[in-house]
C-alpha atoms as a PDB file:
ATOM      1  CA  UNK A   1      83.509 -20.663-241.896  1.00  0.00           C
ATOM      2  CA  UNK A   2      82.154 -17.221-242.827  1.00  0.00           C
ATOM      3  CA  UNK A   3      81.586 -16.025-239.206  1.00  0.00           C
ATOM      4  CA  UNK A   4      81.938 -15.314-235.751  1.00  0.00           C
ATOM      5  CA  UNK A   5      79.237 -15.300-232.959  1.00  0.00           C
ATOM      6  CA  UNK A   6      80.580 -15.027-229.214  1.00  0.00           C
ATOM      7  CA  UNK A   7      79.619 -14.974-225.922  1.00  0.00           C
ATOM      8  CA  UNK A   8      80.282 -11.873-224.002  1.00  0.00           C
ATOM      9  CA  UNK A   9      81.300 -12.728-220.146  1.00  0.00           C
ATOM     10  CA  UNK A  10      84.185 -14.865-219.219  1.00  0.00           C
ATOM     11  CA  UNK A  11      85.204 -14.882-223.091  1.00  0.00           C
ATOM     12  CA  UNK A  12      85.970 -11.486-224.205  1.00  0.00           C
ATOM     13  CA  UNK A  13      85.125  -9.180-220.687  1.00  0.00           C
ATOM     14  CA  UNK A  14      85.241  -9.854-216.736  1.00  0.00           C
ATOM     15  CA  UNK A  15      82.155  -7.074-216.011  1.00  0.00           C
ATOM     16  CA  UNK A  16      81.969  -8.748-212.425  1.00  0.00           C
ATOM     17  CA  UNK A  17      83.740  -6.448-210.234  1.00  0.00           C
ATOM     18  CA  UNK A  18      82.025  -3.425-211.674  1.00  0.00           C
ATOM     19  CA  UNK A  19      78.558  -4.832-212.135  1.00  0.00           C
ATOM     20  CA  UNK A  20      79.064  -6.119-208.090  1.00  0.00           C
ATOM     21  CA  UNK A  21      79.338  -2.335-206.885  1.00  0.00           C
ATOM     22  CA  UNK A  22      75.973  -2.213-208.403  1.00  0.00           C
ATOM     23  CA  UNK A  23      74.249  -4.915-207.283  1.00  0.00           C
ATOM     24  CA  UNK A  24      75.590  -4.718-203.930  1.00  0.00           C
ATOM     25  CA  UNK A  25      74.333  -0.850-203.864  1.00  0.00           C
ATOM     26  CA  UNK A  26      71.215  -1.861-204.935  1.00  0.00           C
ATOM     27  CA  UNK A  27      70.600  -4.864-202.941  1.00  0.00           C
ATOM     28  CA  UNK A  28      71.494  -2.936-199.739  1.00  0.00           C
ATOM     29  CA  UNK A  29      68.309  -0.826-199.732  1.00  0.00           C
ATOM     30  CA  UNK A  30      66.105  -4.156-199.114  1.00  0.00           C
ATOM     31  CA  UNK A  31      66.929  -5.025-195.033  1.00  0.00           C
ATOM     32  CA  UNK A  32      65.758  -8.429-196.095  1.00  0.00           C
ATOM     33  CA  UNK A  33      68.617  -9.097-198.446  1.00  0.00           C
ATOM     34  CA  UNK A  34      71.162 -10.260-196.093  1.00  0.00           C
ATOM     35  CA  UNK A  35      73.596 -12.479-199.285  1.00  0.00           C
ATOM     36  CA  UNK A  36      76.932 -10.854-199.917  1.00  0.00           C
ATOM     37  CA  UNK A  37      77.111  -9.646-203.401  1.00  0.00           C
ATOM     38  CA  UNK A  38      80.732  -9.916-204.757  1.00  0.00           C
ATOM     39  CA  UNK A  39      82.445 -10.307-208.176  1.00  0.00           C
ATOM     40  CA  UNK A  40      83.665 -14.141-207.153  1.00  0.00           C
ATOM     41  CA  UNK A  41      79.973 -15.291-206.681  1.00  0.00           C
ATOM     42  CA  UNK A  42      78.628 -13.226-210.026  1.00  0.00           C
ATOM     43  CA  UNK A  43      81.342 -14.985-211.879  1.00  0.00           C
ATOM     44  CA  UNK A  44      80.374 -18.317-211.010  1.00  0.00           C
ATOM     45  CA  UNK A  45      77.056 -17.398-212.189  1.00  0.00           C
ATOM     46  CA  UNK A  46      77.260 -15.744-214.949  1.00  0.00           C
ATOM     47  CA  UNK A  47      76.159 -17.803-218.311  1.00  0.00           C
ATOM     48  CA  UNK A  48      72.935 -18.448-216.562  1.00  0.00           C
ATOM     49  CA  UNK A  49      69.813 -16.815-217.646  1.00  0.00           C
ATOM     50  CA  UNK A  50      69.093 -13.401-215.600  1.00  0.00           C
ATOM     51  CA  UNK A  51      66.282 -15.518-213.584  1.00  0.00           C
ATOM     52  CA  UNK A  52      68.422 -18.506-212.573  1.00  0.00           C
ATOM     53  CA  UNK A  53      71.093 -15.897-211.707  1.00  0.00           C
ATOM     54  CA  UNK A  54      68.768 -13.777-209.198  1.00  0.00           C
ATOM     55  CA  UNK A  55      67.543 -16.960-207.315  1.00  0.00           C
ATOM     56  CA  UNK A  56      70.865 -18.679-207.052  1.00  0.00           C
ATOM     57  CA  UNK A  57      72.554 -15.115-205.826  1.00  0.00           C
ATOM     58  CA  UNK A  58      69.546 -13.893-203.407  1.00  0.00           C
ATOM     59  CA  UNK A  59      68.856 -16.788-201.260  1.00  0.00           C
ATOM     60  CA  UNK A  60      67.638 -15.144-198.413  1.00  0.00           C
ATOM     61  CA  UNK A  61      64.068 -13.563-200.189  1.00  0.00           C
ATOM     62  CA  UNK A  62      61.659 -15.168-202.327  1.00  0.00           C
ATOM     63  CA  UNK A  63      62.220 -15.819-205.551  1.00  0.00           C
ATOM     64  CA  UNK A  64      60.043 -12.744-206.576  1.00  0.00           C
ATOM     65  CA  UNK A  65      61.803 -10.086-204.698  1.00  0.00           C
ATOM     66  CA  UNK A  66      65.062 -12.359-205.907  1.00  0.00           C
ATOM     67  CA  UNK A  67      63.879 -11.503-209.392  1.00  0.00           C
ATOM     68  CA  UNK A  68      62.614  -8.204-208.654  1.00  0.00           C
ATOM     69  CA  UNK A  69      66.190  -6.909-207.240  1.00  0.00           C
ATOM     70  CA  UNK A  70      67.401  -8.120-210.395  1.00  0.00           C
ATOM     71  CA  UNK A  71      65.443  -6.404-212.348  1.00  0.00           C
ATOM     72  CA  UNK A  72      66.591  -3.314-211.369  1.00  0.00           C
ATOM     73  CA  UNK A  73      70.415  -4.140-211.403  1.00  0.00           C
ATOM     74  CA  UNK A  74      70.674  -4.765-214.709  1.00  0.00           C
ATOM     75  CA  UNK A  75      68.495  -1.369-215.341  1.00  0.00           C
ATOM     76  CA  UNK A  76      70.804   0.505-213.124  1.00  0.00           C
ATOM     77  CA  UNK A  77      74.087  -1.420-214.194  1.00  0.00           C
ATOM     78  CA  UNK A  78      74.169  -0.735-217.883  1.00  0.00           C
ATOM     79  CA  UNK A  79      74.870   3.428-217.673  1.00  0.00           C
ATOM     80  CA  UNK A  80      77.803   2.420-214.748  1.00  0.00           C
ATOM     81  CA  UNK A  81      79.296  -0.386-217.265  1.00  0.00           C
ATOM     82  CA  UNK A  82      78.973   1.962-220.292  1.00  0.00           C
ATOM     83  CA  UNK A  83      81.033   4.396-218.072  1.00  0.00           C
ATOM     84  CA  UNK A  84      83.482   2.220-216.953  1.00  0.00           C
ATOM     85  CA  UNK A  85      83.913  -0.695-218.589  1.00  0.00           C
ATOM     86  CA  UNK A  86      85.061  -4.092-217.466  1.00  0.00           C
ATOM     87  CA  UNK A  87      88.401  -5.658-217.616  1.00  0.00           C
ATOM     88  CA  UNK A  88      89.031  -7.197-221.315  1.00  0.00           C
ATOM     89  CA  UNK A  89      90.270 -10.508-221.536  1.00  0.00           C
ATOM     90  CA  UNK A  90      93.251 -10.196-223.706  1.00  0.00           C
ATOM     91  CA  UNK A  91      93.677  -8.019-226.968  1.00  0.00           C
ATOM     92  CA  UNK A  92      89.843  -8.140-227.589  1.00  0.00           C
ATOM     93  CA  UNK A  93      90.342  -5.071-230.116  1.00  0.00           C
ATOM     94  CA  UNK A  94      93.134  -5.885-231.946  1.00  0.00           C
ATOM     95  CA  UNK A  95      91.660  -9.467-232.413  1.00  0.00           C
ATOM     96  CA  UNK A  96      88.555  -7.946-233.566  1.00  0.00           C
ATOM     97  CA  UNK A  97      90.031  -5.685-235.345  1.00  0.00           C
ATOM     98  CA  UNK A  98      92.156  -8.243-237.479  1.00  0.00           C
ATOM     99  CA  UNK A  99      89.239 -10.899-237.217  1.00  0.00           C
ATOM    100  CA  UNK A 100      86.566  -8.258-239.192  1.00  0.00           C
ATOM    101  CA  UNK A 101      88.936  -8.223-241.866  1.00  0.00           C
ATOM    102  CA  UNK A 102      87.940 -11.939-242.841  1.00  0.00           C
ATOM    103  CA  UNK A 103      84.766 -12.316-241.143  1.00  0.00           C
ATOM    104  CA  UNK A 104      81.391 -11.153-240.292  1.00  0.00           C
ATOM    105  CA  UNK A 105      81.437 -10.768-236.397  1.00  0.00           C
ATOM    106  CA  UNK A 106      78.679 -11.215-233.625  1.00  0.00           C
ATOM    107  CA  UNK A 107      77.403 -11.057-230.091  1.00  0.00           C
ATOM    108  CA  UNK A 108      74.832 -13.359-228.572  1.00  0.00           C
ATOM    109  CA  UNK A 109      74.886 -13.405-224.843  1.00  0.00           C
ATOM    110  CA  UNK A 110      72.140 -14.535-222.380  1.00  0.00           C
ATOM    111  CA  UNK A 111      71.315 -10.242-220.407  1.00  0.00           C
ATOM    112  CA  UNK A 112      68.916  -7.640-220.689  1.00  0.00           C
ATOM    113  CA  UNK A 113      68.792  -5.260-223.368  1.00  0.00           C
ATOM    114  CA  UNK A 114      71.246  -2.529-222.894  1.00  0.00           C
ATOM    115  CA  UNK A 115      73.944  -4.626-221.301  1.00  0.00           C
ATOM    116  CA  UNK A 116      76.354  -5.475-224.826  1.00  0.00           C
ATOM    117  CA  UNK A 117      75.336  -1.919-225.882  1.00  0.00           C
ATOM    118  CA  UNK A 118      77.655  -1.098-222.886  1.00  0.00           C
ATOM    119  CA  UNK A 119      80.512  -3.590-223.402  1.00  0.00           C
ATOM    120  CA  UNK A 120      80.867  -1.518-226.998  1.00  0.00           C
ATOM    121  CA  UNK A 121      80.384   1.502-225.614  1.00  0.00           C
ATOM    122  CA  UNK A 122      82.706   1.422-222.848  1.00  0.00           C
ATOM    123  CA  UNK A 123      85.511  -0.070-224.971  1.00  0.00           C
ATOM    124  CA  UNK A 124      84.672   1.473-228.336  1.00  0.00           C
ATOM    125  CA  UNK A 125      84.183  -1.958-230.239  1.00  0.00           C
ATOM    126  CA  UNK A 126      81.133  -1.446-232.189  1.00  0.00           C
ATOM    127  CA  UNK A 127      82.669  -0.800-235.252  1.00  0.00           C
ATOM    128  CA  UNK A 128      83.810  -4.456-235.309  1.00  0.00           C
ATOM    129  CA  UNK A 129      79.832  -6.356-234.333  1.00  0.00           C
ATOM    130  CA  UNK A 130      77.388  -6.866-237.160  1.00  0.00           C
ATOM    131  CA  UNK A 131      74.758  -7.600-234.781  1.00  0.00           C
ATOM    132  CA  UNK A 132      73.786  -9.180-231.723  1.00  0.00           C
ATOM    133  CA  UNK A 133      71.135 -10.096-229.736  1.00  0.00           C
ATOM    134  CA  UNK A 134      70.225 -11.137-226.104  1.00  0.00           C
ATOM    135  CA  UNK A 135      66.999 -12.597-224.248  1.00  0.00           C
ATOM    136  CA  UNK A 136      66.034  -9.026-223.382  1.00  0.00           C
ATOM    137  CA  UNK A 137      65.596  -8.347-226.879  1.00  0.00           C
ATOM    138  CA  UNK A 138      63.815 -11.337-227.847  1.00  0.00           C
ATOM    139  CA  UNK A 139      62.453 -13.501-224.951  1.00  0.00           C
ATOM    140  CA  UNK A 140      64.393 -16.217-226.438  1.00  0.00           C
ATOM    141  CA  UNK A 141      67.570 -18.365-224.785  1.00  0.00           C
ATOM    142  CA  UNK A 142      70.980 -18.565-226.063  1.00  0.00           C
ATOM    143  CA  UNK A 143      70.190 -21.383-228.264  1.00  0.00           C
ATOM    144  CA  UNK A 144      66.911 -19.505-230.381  1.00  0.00           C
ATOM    145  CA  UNK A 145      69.131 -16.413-230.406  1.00  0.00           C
ATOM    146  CA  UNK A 146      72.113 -17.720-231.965  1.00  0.00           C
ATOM    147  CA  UNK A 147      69.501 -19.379-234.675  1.00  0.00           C
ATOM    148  CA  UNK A 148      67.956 -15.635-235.193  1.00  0.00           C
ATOM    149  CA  UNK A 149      70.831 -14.394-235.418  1.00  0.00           C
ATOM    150  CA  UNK A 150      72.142 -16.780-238.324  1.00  0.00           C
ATOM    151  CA  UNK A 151      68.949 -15.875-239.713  1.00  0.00           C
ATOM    152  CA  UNK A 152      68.469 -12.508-239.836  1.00  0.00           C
ATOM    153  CA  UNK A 153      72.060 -12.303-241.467  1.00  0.00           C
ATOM    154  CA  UNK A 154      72.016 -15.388-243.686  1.00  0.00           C
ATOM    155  CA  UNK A 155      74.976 -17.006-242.123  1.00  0.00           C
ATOM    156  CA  UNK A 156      75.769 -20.702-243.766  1.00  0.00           C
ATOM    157  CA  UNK A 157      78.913 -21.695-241.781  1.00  0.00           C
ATOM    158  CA  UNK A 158      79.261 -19.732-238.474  1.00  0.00           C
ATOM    159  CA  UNK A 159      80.876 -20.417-235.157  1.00  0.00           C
ATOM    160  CA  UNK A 160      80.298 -19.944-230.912  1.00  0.00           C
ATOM    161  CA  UNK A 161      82.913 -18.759-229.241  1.00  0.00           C
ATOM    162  CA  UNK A 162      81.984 -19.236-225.437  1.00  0.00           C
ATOM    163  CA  UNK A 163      83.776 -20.337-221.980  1.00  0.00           C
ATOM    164  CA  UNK A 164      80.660 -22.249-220.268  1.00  0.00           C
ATOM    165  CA  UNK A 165      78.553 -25.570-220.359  1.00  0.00           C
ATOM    166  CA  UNK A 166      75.403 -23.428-221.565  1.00  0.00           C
ATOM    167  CA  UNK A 167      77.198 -21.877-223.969  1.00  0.00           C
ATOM    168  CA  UNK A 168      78.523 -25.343-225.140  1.00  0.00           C
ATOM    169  CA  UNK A 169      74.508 -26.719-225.334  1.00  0.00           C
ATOM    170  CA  UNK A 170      73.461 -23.586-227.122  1.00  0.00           C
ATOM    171  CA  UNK A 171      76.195 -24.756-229.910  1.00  0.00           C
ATOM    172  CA  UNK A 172      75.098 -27.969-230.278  1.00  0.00           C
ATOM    173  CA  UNK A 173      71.101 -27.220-229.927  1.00  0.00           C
ATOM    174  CA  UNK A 174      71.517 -24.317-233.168  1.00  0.00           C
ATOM    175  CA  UNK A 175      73.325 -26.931-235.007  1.00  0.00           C
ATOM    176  CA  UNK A 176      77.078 -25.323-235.051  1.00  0.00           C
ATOM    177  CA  UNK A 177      80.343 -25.492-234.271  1.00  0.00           C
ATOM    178  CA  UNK A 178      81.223 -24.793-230.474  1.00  0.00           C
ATOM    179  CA  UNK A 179      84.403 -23.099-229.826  1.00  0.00           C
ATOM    180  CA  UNK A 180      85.329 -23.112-226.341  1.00  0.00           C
ATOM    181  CA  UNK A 181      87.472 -20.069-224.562  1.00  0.00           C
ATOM    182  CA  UNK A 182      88.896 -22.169-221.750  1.00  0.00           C
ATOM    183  CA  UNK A 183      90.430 -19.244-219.533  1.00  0.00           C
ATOM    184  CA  UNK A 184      87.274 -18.155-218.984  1.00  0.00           C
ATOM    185  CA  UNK A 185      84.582 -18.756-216.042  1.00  0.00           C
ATOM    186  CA  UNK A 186      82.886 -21.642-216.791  1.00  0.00           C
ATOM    187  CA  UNK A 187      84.364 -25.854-217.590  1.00  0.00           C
ATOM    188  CA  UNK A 188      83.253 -27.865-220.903  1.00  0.00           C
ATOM    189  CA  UNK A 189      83.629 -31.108-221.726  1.00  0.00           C
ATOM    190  CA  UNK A 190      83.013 -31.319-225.508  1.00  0.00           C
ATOM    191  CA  UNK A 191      83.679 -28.968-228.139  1.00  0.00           C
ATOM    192  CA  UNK A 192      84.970 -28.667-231.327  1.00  0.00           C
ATOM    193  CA  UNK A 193      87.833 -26.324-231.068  1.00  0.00           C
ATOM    194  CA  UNK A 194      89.605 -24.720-227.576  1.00  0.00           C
ATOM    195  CA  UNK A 195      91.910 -21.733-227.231  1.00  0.00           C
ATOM    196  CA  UNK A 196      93.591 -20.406-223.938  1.00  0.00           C
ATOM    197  CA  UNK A 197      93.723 -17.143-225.324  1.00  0.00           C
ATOM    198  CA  UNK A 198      90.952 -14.527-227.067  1.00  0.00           C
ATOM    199  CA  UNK A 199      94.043 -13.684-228.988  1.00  0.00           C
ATOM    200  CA  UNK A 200      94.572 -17.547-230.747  1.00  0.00           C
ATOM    201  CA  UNK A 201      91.365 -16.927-232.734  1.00  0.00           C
ATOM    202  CA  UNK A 202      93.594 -14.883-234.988  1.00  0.00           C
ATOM    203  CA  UNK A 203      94.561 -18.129-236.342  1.00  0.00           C
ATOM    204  CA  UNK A 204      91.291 -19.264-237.129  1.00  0.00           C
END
């Protein structure tokens, strides 16, 4: 093992209850929108692709105002997130911190460009992540992005550290080992390693 890729929400950050002030605020300027927009129904979502997201969480308009709305969420949501954060889950920085000592560390998460730029921000982590990358960078899916990633930084033996069923696929489709962070949002039902804790990949 020479590295570290990880998903972002539900294995190290909760961004749910802050991102849902924003989505609510902007959703409430279109009458049509009637859905509730709370943290409990972004969390079950989240892990998706943005698209799947919008049309599962706005089922009262047509998939193109659906996608439209969330198009300008995750515009709007990255400055609020930067600003204040989400809630970590565990000792994210002292596990980073401790983890960058042995290995080369990444991000690949399925958002918009922006979005891990303010999970680093907001919780002064950068100094820990390589690299990253994210559809709204690339056009690409989890599974391509994890693959570019391992490219662009010759990685031979790298891991996924993620908490949902996607996340588990994305593992298996780029051909590595699938690590999965079972406090967080999502269920799996086949991976190579599981930890209860961010905090237990000091071990690894």
């Amino acid at each position: 093992m020479d590295s570290i890729i990880f998903d972002l929400d539900g294995t190290m950050w909760d961004s749910t209850k802050a991102a849902a002030v924003v989505w609510k605020e902007v959703a409430g300027k279109n009458p049509t929108i009637t859905d509730e927009i709370t943290a409990e129904r972004l969390k079950a979502l989240y892990g998706l692709p943005l698209e799947e997201i919008a049309v599962k969480l706005f089922l009262s308009v047509p998939e193109e105002t659906a996608l439209q709305t969330m198009e300008e969420c995750v515009v709007k949501q990255c400055p609020y997130l930067a600003e204040h954060g989400g809630i970590l889950l565990g000792d994210v920085e002292g596990t980073l911190k401790e983890l960058s000592k042995r290995y080369k560390l990444f991000i690949v998460s399925n958002c918009k460009s922006g979005y891990i730029e303010s999970f680093l921000e907001a919780h002064q982590l950068g100094q820990y992540i390589t690299d990253f990358e994210c559809p709204g960078g690339t056009g690409l899916l989890k599974a391509d992005n994890i693959r570019l990633v391992m490219e662009r930084n010759q990685l031979k033996d790298p891991i996924y550290v993620g908490d949902t069923k996607g996340d588990q696929m994305a593992a298996k489709e780029a051909g590595i080992p699938f690590v999965y962070a079972r406090y967080g949002f999502g269920e799996c039902d086949c991976y190579d390693q599981v930890i209860d804790s961010f905090e237990e990949l000091k071990h690894f």
